[in-house]
Structure formats: C-alpha cells, structure tokens
C-alpha atoms as a PDB file:
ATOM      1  CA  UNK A   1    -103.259 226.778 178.863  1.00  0.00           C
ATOM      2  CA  UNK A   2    -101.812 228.633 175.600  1.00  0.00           C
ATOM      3  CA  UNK A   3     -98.256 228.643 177.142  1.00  0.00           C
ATOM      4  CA  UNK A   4     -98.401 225.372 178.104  1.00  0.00           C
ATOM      5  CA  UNK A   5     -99.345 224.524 174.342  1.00  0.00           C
ATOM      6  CA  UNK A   6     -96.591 226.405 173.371  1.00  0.00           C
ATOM      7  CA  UNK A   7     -94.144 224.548 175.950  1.00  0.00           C
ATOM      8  CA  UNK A   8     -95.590 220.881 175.181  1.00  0.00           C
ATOM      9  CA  UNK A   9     -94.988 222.553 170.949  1.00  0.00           C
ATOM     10  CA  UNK A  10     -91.144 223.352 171.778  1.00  0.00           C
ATOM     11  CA  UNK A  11     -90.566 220.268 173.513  1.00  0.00           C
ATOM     12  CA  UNK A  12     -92.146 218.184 170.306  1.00  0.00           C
ATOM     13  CA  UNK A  13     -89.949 219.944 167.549  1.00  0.00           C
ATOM     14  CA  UNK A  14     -86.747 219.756 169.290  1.00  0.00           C
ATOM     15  CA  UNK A  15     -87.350 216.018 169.849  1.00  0.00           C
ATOM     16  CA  UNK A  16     -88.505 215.520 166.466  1.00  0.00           C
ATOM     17  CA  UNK A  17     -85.109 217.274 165.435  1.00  0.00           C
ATOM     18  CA  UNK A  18     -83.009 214.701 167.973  1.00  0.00           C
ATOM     19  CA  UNK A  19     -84.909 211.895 166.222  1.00  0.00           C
ATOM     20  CA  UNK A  20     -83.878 212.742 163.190  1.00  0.00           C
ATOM     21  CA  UNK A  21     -80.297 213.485 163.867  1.00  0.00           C
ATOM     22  CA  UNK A  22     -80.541 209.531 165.393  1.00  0.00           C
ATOM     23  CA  UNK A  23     -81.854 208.159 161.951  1.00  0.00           C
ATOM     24  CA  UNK A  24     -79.121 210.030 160.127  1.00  0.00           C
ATOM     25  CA  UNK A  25     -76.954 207.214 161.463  1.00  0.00           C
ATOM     26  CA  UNK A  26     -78.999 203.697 160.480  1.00  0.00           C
ATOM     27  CA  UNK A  27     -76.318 201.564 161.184  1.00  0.00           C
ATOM     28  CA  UNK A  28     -75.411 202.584 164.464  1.00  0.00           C
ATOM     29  CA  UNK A  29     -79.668 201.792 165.225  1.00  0.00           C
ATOM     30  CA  UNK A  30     -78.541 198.187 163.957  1.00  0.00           C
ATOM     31  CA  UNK A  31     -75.834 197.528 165.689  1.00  0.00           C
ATOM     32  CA  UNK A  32     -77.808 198.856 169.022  1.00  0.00           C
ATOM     33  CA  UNK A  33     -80.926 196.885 168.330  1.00  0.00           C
ATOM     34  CA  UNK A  34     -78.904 193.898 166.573  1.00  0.00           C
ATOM     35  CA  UNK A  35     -76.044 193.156 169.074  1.00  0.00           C
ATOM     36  CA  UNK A  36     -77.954 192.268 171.744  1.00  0.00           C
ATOM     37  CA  UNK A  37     -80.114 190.119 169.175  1.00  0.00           C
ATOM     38  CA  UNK A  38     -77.472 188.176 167.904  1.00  0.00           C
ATOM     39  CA  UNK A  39     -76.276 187.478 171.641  1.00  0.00           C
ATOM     40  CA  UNK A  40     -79.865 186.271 172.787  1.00  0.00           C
ATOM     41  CA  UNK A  41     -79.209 183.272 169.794  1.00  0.00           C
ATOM     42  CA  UNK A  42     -75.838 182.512 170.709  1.00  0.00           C
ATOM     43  CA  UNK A  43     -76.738 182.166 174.282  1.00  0.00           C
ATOM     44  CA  UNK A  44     -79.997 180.246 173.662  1.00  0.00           C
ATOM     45  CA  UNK A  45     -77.887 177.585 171.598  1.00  0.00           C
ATOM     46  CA  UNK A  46     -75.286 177.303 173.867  1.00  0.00           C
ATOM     47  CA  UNK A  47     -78.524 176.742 176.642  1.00  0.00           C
ATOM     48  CA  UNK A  48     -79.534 173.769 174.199  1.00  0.00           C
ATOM     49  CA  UNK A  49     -75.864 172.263 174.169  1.00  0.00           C
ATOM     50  CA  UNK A  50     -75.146 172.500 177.475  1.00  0.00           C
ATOM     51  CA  UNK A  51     -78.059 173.557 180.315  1.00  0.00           C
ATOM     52  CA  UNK A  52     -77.182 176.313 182.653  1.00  0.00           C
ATOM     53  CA  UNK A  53     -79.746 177.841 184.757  1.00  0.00           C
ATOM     54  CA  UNK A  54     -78.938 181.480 184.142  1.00  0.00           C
ATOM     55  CA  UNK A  55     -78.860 180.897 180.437  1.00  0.00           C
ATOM     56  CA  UNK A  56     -82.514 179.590 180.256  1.00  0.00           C
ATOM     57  CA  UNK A  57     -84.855 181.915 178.188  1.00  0.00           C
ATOM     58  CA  UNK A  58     -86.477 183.409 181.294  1.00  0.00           C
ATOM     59  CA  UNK A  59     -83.622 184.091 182.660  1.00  0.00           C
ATOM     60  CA  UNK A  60     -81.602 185.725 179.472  1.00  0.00           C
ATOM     61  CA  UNK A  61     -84.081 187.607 177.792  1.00  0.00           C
ATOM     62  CA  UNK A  62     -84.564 190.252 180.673  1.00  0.00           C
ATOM     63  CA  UNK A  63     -80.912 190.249 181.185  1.00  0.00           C
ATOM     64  CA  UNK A  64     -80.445 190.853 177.841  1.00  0.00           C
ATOM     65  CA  UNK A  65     -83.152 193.441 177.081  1.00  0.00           C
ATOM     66  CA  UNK A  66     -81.657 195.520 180.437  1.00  0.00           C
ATOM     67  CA  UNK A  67     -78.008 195.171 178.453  1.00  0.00           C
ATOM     68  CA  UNK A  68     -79.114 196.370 175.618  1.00  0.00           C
ATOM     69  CA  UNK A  69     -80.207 199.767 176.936  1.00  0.00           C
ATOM     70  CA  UNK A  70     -76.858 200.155 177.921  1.00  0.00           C
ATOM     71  CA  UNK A  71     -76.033 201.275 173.782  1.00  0.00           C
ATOM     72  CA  UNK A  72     -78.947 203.735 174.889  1.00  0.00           C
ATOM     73  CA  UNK A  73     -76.773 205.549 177.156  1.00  0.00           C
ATOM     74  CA  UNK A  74     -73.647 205.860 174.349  1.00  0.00           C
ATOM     75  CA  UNK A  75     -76.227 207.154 171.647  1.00  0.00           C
ATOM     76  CA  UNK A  76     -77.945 209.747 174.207  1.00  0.00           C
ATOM     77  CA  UNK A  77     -74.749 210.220 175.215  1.00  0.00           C
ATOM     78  CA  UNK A  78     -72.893 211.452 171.816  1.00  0.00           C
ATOM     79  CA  UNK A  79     -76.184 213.030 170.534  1.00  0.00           C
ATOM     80  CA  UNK A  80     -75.857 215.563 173.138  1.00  0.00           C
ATOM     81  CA  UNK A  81     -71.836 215.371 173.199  1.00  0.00           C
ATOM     82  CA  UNK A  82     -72.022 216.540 169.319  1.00  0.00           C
ATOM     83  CA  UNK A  83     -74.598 219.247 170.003  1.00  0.00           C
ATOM     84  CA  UNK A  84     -72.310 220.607 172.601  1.00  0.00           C
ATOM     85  CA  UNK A  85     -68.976 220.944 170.657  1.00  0.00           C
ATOM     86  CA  UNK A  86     -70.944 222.285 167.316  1.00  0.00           C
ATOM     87  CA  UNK A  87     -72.240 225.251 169.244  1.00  0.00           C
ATOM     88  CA  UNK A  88     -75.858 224.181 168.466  1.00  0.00           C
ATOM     89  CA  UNK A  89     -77.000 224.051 172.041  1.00  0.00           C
ATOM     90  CA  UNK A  90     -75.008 227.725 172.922  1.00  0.00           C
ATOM     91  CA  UNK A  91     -77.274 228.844 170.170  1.00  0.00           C
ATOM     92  CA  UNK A  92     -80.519 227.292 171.754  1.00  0.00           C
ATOM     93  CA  UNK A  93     -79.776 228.866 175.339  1.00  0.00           C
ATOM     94  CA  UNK A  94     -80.742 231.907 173.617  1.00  0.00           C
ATOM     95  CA  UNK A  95     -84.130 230.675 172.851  1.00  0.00           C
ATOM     96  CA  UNK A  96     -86.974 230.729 175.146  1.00  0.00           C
ATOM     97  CA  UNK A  97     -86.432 226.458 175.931  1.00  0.00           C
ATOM     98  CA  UNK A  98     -85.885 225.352 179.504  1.00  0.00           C
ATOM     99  CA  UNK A  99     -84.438 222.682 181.127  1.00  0.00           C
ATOM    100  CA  UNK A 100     -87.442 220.634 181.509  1.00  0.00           C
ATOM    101  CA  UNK A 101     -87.395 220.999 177.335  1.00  0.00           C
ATOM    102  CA  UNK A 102     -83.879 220.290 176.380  1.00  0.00           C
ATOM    103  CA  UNK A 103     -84.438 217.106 179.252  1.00  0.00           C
ATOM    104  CA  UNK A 104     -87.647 215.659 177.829  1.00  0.00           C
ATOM    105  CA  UNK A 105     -86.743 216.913 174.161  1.00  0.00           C
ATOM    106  CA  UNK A 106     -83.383 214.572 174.091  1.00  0.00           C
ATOM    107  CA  UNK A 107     -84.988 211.317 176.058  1.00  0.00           C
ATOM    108  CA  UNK A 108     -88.043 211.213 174.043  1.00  0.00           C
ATOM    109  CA  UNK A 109     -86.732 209.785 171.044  1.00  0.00           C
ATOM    110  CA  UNK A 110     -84.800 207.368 172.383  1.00  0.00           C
ATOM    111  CA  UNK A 111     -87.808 205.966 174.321  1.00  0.00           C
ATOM    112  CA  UNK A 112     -89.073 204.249 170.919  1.00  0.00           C
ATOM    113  CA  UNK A 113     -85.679 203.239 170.349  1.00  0.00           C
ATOM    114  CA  UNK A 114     -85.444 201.383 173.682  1.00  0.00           C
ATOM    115  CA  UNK A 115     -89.385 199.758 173.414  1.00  0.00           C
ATOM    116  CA  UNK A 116     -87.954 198.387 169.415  1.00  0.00           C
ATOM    117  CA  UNK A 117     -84.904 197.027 171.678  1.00  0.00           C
ATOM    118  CA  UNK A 118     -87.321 195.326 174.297  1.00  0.00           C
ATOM    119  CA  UNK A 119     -90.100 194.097 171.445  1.00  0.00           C
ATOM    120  CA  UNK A 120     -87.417 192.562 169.615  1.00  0.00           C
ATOM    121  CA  UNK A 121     -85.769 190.697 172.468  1.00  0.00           C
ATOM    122  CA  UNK A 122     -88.463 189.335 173.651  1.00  0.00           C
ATOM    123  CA  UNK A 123     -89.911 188.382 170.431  1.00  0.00           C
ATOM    124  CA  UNK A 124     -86.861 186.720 169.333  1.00  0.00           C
ATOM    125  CA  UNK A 125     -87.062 185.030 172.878  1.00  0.00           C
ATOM    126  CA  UNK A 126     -90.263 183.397 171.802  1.00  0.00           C
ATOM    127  CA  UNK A 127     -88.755 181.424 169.309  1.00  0.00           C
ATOM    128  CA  UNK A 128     -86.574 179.731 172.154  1.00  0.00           C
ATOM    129  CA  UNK A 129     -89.227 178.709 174.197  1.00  0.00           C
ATOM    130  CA  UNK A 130     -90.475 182.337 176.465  1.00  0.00           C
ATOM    131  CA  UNK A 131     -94.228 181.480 177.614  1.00  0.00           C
ATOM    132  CA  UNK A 132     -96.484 184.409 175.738  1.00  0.00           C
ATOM    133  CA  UNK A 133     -98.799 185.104 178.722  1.00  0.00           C
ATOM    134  CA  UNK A 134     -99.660 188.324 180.235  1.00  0.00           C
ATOM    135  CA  UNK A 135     -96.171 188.543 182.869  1.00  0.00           C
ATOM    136  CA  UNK A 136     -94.471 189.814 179.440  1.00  0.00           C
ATOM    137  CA  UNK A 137     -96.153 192.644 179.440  1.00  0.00           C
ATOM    138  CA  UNK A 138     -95.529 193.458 182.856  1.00  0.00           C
ATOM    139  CA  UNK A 139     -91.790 192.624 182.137  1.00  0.00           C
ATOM    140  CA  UNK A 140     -92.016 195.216 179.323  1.00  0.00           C
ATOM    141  CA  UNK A 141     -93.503 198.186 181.195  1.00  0.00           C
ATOM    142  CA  UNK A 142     -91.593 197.303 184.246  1.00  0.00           C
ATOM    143  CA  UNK A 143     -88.498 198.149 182.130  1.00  0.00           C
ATOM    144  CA  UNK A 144     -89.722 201.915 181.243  1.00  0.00           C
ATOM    145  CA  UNK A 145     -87.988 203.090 183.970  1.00  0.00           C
ATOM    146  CA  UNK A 146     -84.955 201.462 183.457  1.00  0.00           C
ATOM    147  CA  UNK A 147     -84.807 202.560 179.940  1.00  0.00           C
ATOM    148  CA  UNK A 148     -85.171 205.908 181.046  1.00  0.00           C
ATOM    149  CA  UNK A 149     -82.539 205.571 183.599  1.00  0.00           C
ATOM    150  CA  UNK A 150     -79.976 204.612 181.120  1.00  0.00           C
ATOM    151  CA  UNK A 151     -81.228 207.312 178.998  1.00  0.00           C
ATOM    152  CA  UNK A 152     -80.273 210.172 181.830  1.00  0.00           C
ATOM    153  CA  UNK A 153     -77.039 207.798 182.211  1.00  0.00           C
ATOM    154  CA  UNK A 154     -75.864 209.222 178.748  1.00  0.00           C
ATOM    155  CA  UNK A 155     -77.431 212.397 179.232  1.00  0.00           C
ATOM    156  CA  UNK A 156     -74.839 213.211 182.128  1.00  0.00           C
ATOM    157  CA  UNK A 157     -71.816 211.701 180.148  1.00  0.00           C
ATOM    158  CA  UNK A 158     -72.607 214.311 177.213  1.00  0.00           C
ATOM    159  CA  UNK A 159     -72.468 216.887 179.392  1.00  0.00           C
ATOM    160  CA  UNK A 160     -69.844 216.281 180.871  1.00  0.00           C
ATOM    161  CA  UNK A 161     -67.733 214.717 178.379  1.00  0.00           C
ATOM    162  CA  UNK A 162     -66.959 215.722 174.556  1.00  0.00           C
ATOM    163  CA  UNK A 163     -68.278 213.846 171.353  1.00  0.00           C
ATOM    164  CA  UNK A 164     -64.566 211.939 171.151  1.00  0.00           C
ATOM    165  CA  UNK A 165     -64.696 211.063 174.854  1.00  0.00           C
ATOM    166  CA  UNK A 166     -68.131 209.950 175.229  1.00  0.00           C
ATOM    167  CA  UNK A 167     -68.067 206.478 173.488  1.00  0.00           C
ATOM    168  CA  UNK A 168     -65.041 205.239 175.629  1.00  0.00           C
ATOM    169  CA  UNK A 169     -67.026 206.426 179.094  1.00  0.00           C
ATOM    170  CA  UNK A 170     -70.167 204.720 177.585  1.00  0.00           C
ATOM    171  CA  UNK A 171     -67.999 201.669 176.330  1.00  0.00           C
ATOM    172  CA  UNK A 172     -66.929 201.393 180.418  1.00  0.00           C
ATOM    173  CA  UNK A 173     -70.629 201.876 181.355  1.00  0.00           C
ATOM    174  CA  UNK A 174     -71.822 199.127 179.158  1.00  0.00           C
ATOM    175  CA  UNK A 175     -68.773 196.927 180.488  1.00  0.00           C
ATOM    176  CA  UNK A 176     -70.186 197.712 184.382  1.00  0.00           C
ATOM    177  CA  UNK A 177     -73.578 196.673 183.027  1.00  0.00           C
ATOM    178  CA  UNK A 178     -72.475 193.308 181.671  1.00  0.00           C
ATOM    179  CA  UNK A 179     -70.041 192.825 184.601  1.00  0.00           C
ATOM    180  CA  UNK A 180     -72.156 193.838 187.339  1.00  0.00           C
ATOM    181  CA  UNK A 181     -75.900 193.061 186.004  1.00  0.00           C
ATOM    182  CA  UNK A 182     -75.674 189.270 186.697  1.00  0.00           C
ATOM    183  CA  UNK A 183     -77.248 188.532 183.245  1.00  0.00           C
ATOM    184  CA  UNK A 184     -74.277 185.985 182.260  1.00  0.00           C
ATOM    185  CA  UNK A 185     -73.940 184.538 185.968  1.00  0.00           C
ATOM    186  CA  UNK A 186     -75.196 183.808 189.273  1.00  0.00           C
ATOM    187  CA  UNK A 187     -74.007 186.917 191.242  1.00  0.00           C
ATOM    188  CA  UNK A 188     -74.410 185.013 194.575  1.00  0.00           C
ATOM    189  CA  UNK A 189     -72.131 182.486 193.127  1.00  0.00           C
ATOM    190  CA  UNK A 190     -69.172 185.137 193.162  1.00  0.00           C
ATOM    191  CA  UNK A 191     -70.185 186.603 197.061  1.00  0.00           C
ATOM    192  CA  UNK A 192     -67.872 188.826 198.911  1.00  0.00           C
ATOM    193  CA  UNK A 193     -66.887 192.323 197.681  1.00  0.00           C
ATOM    194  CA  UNK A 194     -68.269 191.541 193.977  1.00  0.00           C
ATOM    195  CA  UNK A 195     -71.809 190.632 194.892  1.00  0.00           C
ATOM    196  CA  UNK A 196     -71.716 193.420 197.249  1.00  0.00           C
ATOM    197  CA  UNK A 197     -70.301 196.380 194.653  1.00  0.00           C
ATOM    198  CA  UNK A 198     -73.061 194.741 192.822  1.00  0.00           C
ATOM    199  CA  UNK A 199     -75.728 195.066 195.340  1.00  0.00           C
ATOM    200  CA  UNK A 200     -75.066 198.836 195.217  1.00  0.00           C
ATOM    201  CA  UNK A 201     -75.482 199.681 191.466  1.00  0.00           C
ATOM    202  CA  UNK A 202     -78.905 199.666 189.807  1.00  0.00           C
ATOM    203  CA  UNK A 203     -77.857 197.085 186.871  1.00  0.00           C
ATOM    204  CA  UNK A 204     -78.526 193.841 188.658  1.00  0.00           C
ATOM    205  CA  UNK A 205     -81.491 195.167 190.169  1.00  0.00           C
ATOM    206  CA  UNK A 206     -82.857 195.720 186.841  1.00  0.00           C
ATOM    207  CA  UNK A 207     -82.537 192.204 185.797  1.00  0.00           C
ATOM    208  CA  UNK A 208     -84.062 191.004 188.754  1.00  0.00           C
ATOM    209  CA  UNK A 209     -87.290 192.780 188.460  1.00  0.00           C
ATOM    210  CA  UNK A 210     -87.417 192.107 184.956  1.00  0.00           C
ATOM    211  CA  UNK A 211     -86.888 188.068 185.667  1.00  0.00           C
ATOM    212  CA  UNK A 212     -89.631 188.020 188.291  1.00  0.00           C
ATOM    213  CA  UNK A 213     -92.795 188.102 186.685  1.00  0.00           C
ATOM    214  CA  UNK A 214     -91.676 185.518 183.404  1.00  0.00           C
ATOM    215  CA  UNK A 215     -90.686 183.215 186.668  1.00  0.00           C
ATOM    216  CA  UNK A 216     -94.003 183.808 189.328  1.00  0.00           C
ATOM    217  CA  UNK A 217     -92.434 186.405 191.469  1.00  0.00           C
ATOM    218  CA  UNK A 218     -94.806 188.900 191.726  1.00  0.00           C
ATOM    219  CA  UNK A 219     -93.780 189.493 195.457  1.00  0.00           C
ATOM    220  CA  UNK A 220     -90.759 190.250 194.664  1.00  0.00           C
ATOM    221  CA  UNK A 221     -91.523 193.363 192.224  1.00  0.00           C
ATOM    222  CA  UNK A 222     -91.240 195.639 194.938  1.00  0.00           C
END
C-alpha cells in the first residue's frame, strides 16, 4: 500500500507541474475555451435567420463541445512536444516514474480543461433554447471518453513530432474533426466515399452519441 502511495504521490506532482506549465500560457486557455464559444453564437443566430436542422441547439452544442476538444489535442500535444526538445523528460527517465505516470501525469490536467470546455458550451447553449433536464448530464459524462481520446490524440503527435511541428499536425487534426465530425452538416447528405471515410474515424461518432440523449435516443447510446 506504501508504494502505491508513493506511485499515486509521483503521478500528482508531475501533473500538478503540467498544469502549471498550461496556465503559464492564459491566452492560449482562451482561445481554446473561447473559439468554440464564439462559434456556438454565430451558429445559433444564423439558426434564428435562417432554420437548418443541423444548426438547431441540440444538434450544435454536442457538435461543438466534441470540436472543441480538438484544441485539446494541440495543447497536449506541444506540452509534451516542448518537454521533449528541452531535455526535461531525458532528465525524468532517470527518475523512478513509469509509463503509467508520465501517461496519467500529462492527461490529468487537461481533463479540467476539457469539462470548463463542455460546462461552458452547454451553458452558453442554454441561452439559445437547450432543455436543462437530466439527458445533459448524460451528454456531459458521455463525452469523458472522448475528451480523453483527443487527449492521447496529442499525446502521440508530441511524441512523435517536435514543439515547431506539432501545431501544424494538430491544426490538420482539428481540420479532420470539423470536416469529418458532421457537426456543420448532414453527413448522409454527402454519401459515397465521404460519408464512408467518415464512418471509419471516431469524430462523427462522437457527435452522434453526444446528440442522442438532448434528442430521446437513448437506444442509440450503444
């Protein structure tokens, strides 16, 4: 039990150190939480002006909230980019840490990041007309997962890419995620080879699962 104290401990400081190294930068936090924001309002008055079905509030607001985690992915991304080409994690393969730590000890803070993203969304959705009933709160916990998905998304990029070469992969990554997700149109609309490359990525999946409960489709979920 003392050792797993002490690995729960090691896991806790080096994600308290990642969370700090994400505050450093306050703007980037607004433009991650604020981008998506901004787009829910345009959207929702363009829904007023001129009614389409996949721009009503049930339908934007979890497309939305699955797009934003895509400026997860670019800040997990460069976080671990930069630690790479400053050395800092050669240093910290000399410390006792293991994988499961450096994993868990770079996702963890971007967890509250990504629940700040959701809450705001969706409260910001209210104002346009989102029910407040209890299928929100499925909708949020049913997008853990994807949060964390997006999370390991930027995790591989910074390993594999450096900190100059990371925000152009992630820029491509958020581009497949607003292409592919089917948040700004009807994906069946398009058909063929589109709906199909679709099909076989995770993004429009997302949005789905997030849409069904705000619309009734509990059998769906699964």
């Amino acid at each position: 039990s003392g050792f797993g104290r002490w690995h729960k401990m090691k896991t806790l400081f080096f994600s308290s150190r990642n969370w700090k190294e994400i505050t450093r930068d306050p703007l980037s936090m607004v433009f991650c939480v604020g981008v998506p924001l901004v787009m829910l309002v345009i959207f929702s008055f363009m829904q007023m002006n001129m009614p389409i079905e996949v721009y009503t509030i049930k339908n934007l607001a979890p497309g939305l909230a699955v797009f934003s985690f895509s400026f997860i992915s670019l800040f997990s991304g460069i976080l671990i980019a930069k630690d790479r080409t400053s050395s800092f994690l050669t240093r910290l393969f000399t410390s006792p840490m293991t994988s499961t730590n450096f994993i868990v000890g770079y996702s963890l803070p971007l967890l509250p990041l990504a629940l700040l993203q959701t809450v705001v969304c969706f409260v910001t959705a209210l104002f346009f007309g989102l029910p407040l009933n209890f299928g929100l709160i499925i909708v949020i916990l049913l997008l853990i997962p994807t949060a964390v998905m997006f999370v390991g998304f930027g995790l591989l990029l910074g390993c594999i890419f450096n900190d100059k070469q990371v925000g152009g992969i992630a820029s491509i990554l958020i581009m497949l995620v607003s292409f592919l997700g089917g948040m700004w149109f009807d994906l069946n609309l398009m058909g063929g080879a589109y709906k199909t490359v679709a099909s076989l990525l995770p993004f429009s999946h997302a949005v789905e699962v997030a849409k069904a409960p705000l619309v009734g489709n509990y059998d769906e979920l699964l």
